[in-house]
Protein backbone atom coordinates (compact mmCIF):
# COMPACT_ATOMS: atom_id res chain seq x y z
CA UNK A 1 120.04 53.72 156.26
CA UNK A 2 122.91 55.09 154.11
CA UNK A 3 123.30 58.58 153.32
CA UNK A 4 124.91 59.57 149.66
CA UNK A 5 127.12 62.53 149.46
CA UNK A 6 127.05 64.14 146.03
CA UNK A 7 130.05 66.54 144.76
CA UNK A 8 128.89 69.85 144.49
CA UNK A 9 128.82 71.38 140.93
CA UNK A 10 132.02 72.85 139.85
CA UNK A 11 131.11 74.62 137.08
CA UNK A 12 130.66 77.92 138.43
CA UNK A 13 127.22 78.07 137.34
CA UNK A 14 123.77 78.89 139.54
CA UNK A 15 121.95 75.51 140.34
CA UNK A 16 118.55 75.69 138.81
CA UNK A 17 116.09 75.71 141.18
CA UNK A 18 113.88 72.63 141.86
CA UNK A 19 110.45 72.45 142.45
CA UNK A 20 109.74 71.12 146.14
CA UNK A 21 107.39 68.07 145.62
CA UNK A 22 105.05 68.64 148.28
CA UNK A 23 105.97 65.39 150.81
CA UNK A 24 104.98 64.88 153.98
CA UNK A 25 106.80 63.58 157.00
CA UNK A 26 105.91 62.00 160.45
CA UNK A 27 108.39 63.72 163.61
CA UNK A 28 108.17 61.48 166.18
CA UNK A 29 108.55 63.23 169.18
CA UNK A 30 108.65 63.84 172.78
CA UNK A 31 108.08 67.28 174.66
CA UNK A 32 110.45 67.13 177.27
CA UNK A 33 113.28 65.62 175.47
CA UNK A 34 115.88 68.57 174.51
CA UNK A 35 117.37 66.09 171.23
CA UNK A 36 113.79 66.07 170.26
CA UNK A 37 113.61 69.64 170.02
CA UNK A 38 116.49 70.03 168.23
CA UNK A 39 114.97 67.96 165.29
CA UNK A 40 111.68 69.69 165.86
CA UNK A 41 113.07 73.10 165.27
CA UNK A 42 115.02 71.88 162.31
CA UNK A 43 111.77 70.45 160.97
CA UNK A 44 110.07 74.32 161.32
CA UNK A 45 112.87 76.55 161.06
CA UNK A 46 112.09 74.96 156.68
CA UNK A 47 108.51 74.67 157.12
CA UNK A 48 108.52 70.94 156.51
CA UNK A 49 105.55 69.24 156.37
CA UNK A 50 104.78 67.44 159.01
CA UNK A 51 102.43 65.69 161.55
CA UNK A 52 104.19 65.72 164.93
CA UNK A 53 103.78 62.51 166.96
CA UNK A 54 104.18 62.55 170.76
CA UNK A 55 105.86 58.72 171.18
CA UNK A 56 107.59 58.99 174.08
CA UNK A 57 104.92 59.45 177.47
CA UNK A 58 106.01 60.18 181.71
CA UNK A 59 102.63 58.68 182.94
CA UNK A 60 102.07 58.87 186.69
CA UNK A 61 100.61 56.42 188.58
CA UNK A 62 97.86 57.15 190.99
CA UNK A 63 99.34 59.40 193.75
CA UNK A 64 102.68 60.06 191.56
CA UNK A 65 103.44 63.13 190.65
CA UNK A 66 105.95 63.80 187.17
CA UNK A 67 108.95 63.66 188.92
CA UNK A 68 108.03 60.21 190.12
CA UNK A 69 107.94 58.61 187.03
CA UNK A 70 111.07 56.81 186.01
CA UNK A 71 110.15 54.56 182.98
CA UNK A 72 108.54 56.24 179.80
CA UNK A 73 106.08 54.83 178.09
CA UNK A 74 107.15 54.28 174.26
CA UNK A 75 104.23 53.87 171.63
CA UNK A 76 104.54 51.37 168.98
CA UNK A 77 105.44 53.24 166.53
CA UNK A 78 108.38 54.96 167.62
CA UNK A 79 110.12 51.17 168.29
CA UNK A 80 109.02 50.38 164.94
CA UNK A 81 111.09 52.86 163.17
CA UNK A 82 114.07 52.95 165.55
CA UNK A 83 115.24 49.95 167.23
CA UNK A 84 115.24 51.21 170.89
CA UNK A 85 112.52 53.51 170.89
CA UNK A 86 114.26 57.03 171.00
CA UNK A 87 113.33 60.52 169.68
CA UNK A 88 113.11 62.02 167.36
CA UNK A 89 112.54 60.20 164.29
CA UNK A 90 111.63 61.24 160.99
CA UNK A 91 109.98 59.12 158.47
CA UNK A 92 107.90 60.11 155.27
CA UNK A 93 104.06 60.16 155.66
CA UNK A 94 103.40 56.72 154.44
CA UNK A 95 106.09 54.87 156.26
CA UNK A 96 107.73 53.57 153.24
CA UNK A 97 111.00 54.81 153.17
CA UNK A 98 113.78 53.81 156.02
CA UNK A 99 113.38 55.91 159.15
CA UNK A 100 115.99 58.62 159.51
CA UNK A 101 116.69 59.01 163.52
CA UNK A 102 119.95 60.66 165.90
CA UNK A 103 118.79 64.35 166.65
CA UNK A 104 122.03 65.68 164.69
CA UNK A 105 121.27 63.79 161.66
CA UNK A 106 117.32 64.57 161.55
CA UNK A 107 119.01 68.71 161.67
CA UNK A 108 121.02 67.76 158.69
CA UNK A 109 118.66 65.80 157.08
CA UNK A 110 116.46 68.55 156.95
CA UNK A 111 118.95 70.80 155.06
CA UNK A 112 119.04 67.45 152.79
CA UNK A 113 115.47 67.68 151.86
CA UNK A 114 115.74 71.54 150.77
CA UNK A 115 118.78 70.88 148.81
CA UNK A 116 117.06 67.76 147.30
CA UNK A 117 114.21 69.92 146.44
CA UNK A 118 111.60 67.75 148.17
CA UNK A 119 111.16 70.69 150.47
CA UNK A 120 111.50 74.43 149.20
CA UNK A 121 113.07 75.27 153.09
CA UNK A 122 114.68 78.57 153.55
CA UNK A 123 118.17 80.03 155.18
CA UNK A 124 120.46 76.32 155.68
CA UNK A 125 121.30 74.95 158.42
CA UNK A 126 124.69 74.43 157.59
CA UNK A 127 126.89 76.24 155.17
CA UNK A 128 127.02 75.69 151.50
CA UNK A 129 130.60 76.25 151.16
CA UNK A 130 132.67 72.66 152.11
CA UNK A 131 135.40 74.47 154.58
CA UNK A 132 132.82 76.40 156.10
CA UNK A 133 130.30 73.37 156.51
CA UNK A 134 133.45 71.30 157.83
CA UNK A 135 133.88 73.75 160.14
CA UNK A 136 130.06 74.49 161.58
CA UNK A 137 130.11 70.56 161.76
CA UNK A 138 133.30 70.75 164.24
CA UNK A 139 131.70 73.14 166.44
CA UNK A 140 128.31 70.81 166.44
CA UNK A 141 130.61 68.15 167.81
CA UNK A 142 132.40 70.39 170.12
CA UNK A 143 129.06 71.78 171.55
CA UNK A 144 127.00 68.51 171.68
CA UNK A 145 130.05 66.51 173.70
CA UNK A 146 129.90 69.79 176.36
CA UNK A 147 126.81 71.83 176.74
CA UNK A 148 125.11 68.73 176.27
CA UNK A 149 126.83 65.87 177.93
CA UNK A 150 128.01 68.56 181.06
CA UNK A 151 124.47 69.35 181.64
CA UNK A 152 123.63 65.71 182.51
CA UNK A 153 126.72 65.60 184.33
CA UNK A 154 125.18 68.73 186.99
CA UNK A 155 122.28 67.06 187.09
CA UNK A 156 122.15 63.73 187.34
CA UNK A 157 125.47 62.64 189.71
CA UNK A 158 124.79 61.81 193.09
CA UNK A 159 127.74 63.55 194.74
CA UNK A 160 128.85 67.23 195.14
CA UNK A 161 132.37 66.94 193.70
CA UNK A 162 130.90 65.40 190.26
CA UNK A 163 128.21 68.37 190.12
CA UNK A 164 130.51 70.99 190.41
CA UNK A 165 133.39 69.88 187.55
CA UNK A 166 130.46 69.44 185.71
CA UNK A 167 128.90 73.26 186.20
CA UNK A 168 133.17 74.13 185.62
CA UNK A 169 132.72 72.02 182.13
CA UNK A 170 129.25 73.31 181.60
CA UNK A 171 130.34 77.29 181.98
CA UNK A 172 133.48 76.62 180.07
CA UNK A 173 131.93 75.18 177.25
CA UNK A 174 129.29 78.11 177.31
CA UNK A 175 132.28 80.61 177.68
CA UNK A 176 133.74 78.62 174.12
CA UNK A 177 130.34 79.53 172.57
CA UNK A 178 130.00 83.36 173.24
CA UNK A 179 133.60 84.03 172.59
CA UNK A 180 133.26 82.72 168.93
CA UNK A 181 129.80 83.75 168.47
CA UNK A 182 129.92 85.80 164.80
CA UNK A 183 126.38 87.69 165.75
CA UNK A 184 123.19 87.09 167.07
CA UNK A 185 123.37 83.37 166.24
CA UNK A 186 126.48 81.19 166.40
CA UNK A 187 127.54 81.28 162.55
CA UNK A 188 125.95 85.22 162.27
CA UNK A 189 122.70 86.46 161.08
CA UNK A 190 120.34 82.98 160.64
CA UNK A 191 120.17 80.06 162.58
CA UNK A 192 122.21 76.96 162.27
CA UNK A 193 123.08 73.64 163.25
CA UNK A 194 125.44 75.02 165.60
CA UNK A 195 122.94 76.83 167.25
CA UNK A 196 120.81 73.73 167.70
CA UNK A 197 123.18 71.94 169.29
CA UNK A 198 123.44 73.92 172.37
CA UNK A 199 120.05 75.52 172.68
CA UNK A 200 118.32 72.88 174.03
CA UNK A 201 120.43 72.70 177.15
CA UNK A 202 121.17 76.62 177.52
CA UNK A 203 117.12 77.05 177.62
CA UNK A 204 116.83 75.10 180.32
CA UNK A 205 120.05 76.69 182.27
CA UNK A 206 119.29 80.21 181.48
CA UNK A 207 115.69 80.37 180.84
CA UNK A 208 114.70 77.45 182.68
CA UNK A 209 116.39 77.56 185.95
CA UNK A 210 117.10 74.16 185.80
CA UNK A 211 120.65 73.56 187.57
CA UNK A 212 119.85 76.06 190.17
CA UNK A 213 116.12 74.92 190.79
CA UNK A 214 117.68 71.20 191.57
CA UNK A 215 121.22 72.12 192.48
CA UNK A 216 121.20 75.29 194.59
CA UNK A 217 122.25 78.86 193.50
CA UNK A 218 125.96 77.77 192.96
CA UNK A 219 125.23 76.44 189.76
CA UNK A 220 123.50 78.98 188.38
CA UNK A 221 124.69 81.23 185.37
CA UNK A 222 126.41 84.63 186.39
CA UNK A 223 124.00 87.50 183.98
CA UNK A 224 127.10 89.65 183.71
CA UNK A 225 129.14 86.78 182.41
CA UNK A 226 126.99 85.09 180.41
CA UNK A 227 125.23 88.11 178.91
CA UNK A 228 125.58 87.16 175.49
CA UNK A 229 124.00 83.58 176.35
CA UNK A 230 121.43 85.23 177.53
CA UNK A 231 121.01 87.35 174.51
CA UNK A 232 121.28 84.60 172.44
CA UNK A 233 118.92 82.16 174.05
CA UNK A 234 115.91 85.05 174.03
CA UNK A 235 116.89 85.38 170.15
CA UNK A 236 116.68 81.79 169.49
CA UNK A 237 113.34 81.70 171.76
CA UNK A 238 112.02 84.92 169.67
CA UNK A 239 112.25 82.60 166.21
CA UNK A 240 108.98 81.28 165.31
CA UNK A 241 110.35 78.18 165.22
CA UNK A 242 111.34 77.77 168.49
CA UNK A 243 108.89 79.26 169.96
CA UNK A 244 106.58 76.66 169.09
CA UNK A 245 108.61 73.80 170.51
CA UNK A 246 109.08 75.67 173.87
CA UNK A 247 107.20 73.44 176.83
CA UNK A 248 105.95 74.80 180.12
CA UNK A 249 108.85 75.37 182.63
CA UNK A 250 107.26 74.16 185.42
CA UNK A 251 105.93 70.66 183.70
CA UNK A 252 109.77 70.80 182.21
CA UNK A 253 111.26 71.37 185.82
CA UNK A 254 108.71 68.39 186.89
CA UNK A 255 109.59 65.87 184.04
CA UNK A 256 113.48 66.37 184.87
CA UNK A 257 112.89 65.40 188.48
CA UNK A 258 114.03 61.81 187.89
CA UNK A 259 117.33 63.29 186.68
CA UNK A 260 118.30 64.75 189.87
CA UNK A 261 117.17 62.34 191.71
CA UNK A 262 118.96 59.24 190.04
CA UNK A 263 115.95 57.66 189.51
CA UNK A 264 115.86 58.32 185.37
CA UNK A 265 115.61 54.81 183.47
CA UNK A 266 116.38 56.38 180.37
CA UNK A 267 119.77 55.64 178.02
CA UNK A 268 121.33 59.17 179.19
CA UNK A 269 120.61 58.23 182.51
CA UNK A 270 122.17 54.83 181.98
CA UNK A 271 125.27 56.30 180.92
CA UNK A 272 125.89 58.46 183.45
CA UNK A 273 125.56 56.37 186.00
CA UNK A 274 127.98 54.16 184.19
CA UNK A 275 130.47 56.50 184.32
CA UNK A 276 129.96 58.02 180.74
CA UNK A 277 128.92 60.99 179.08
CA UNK A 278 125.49 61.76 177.65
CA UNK A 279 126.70 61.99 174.09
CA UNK A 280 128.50 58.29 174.90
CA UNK A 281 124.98 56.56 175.79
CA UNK A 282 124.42 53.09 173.97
């Protein structure tokens, strides 16, 4: 698909307000996946319409339990509309229009649809002013290549030396967040894409237990340090919408089982045990 940039309007006056055409979208989706969520809570945090499609399934075999499965099970129509079958996707109601898929993309391309007016939305994602939108795009980057990505790397490597540079990269990159943290949320009062790109993996640090549950006490995250992680994760998880997309810990704690025990075939676990990052998965 290509996306079109248009120059914003330079002539100082309001933009008149368009009338949000009613459309309706398919999110193709998959509970346990922390990208998913981040296009999930895009797609609520504007009140897009939408019929959310669980694509992506851990089915356990007779005498499995979740943390046994390795392989998911991919319905059709997720590998129709993106070309290895990952989540989350977005595609209009009727399938008509090219699928629009990468988890940072489907955030943005939310924003897209309010701006368009196919949506009427409410507070952006990202901000209207170019510098400042160049800028909330930098710290997406920043955040995605070490909240996310260091996460994996705790989690999935085999040995102890790995695990703990990656907690070091993980609380350093979670240090970088508080520190320039403007309020509540990353960019101030409302939510944003910056926000997003993080949550994911802090929810399952902070509220989660995740690292500690499969890695021992050492990697969990210090209250007293962390407290405005902590903060912030309870506001994000106090938003309506992302609340909704919030899954069971103990079925999350189950389903990541595979991760820390090397057994994920999945394209983040792929990477990893290639040597790469998450955020550098084929």
């Amino acid at each position: 698909f290509i996306f079109v940039f248009q120059s914003p309007d330079m002539s100082g006056e309001p933009p008149a307000k368009k009338q949000a055409t009613g459309k309706r979208y398919k999110l193709l989706s998959a509970w346990f996946c922390p990208y998913a969520q981040r296009g999930w809570i895009a797609m609520e945090h504007h009140k897009i319409p939408h019929e959310k499609i669980e694509v992506l399934a851990l089915i356990p075999k007779e005498g499995q339990e979740l943390k046994d499965v390795t392989e998911y099970t991919k319905d059709p129509l997720v590998l129709k509309h993106h070309p290895q079958g990952m989540v989350p996707v977005i595609v209009d109601e009727e399938e008509k229009e090219p699928a629009v898929y990468d988890s940072l993309v489907c955030v943005e391309f939310t924003d897209d649809l309010v701006n368009a007016g196919i949506v009427e939305g409410t507070t952006p994602l990202l901000p209207k002013d170019p510098v400042a939108r160049a800028k909330a795009r930098i710290w997406v980057d920043t955040f995605n290549k070490t909240v996310a990505s260091n996460f994996y790397k705790v989690l999935v490597p085999r040995d102890q030396e790995t695990r703990v540079q990656g907690m070091e990269n993980f609380r350093a990159a979670l240090r970088k967040f508080q520190e320039n943290m403007k309020g509540p949320f990353f960019l101030g009062e409302h939510l944003s894409a910056v926000d997003l790109a993080a949550f994911p993996w802090a929810f399952r640090a902070v509220s989660v237990g995740m690292l500690e549950r499969y890695r021992g006490e050492d990697f969990a995250l210090d209250r007293a340090e962390f407290a405005k992680i902590y903060e912030w994760v309870q506001a994000c998880e106090n938003l309506p919408c992302v609340k909704i997309t919030l899954p069971d810990k103990e079925r999350l704690i189950g389903a990541y089982g595979r991760y820390a025990e090397g057994t994920a075939k999945s394209k983040i676990g792929e990477a990893l045990r290639a040597g790469k990052s998450a955020h550098e998965h084929d």
